[in-house]
C-alpha atoms as a PDB file:
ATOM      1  CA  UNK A   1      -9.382  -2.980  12.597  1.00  0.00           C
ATOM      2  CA  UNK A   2      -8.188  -2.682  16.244  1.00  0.00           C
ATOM      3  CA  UNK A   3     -10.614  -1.317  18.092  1.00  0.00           C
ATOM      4  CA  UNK A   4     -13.590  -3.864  16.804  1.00  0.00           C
ATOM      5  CA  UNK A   5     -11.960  -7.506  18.412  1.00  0.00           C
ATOM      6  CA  UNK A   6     -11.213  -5.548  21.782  1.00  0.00           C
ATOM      7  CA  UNK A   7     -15.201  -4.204  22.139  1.00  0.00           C
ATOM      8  CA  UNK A   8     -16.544  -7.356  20.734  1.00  0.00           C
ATOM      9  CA  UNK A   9     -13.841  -9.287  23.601  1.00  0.00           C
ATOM     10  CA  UNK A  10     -15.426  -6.455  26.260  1.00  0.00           C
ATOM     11  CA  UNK A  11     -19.154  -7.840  25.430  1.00  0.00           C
ATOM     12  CA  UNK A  12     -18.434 -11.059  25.249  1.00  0.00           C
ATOM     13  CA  UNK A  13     -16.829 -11.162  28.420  1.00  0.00           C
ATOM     14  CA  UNK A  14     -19.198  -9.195  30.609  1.00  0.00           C
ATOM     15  CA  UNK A  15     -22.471  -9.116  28.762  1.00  0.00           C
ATOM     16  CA  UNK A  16     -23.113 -12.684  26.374  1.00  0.00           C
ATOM     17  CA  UNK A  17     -21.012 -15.236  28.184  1.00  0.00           C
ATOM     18  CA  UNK A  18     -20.202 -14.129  31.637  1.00  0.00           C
ATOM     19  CA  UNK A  19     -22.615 -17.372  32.820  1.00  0.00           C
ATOM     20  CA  UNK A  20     -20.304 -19.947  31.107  1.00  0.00           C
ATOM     21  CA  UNK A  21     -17.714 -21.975  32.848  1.00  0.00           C
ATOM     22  CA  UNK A  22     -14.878 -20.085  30.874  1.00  0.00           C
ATOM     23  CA  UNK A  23     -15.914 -16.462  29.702  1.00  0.00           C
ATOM     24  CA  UNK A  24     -12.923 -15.517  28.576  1.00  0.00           C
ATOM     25  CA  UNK A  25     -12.310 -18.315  26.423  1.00  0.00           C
ATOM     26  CA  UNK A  26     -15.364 -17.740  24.748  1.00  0.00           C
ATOM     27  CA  UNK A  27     -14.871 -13.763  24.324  1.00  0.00           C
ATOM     28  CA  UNK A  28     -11.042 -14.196  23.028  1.00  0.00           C
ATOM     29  CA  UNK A  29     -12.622 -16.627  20.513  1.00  0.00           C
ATOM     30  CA  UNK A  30     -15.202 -14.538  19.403  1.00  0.00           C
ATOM     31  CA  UNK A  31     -12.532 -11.381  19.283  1.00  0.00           C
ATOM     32  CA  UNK A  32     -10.303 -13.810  17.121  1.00  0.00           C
ATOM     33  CA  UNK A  33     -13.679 -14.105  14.978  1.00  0.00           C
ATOM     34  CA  UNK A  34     -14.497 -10.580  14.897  1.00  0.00           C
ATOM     35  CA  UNK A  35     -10.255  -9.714  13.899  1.00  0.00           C
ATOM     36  CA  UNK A  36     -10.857 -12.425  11.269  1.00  0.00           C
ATOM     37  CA  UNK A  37     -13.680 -10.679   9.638  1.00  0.00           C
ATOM     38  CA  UNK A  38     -11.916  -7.467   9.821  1.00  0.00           C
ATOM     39  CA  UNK A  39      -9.174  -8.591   7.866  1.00  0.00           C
ATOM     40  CA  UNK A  40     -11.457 -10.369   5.599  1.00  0.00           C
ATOM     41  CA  UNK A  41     -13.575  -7.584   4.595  1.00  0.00           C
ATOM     42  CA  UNK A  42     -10.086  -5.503   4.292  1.00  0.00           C
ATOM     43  CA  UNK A  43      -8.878  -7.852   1.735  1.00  0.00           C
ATOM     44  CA  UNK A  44     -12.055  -8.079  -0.555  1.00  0.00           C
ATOM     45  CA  UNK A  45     -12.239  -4.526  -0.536  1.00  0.00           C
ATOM     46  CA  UNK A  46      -9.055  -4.599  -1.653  1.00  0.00           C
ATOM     47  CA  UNK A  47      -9.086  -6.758  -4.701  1.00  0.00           C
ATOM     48  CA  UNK A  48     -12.645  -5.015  -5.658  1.00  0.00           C
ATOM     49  CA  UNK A  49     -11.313  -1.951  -6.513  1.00  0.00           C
ATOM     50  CA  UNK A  50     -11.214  -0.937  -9.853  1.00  0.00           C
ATOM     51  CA  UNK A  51      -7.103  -0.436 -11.152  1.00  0.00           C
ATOM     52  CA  UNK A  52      -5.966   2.712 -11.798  1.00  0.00           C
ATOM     53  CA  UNK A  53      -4.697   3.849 -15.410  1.00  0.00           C
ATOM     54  CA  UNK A  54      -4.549   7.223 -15.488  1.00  0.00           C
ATOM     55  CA  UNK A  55      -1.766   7.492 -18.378  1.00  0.00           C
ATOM     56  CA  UNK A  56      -2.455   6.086 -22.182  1.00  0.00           C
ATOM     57  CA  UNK A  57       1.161   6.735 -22.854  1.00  0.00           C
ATOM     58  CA  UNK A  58       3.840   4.313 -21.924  1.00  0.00           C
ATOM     59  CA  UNK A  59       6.615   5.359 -22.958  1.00  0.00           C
ATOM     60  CA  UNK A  60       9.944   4.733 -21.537  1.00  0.00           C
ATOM     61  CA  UNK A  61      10.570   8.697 -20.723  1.00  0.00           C
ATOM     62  CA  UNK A  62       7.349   8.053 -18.387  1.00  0.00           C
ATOM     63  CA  UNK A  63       9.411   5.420 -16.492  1.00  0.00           C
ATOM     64  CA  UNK A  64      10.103   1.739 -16.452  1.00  0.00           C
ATOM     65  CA  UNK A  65       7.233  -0.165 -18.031  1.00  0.00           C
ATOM     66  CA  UNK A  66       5.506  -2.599 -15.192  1.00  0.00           C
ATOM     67  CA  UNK A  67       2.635  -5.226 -15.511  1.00  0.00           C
ATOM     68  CA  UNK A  68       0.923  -5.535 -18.472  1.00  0.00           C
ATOM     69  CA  UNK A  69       2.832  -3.084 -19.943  1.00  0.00           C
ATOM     70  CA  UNK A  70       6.160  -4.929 -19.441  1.00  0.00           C
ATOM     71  CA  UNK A  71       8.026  -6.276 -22.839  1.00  0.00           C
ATOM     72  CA  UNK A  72       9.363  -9.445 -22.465  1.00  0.00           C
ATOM     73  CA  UNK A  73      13.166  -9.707 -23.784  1.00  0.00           C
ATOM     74  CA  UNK A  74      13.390 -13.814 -23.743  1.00  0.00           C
END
């Protein structure tokens, strides 16, 4: 997550546009790119992943009921 947007800035910079008018321009944009798809590939990761229940009991001596579990008192 950090250390992807810096190299892709480095390459950019020195390697794929160092013949344009404003290299870094171009490499911060593609490192803003690069962050973007970091943080996109983070999140879907995220909400792919399968939720945990580990306990068929809910019971209130296993704790405060949450989420689904919740009773609703109104």
């Amino acid at each position: 997550m950090f250390t992807l947007p810096i190299a892709v800035d480095y390459l950019c910079f020195h390697f794929l546009f160092n013949d344009k008018a404003f290299p870094d321009n171009w490499a911060g944009a593609m490192a803003i790119l690069a962050a973007n798809i970091v943080v996109a590939g983070y999140v879907i990761s995220a909400f792919s992943e399968k939720d945990d229940e580990t306990t068929t009991s809910h019971a209130d001596a296993d704790g405060p009921r949450t989420g689904i579990y919740k009773l609703r008192t109104n």
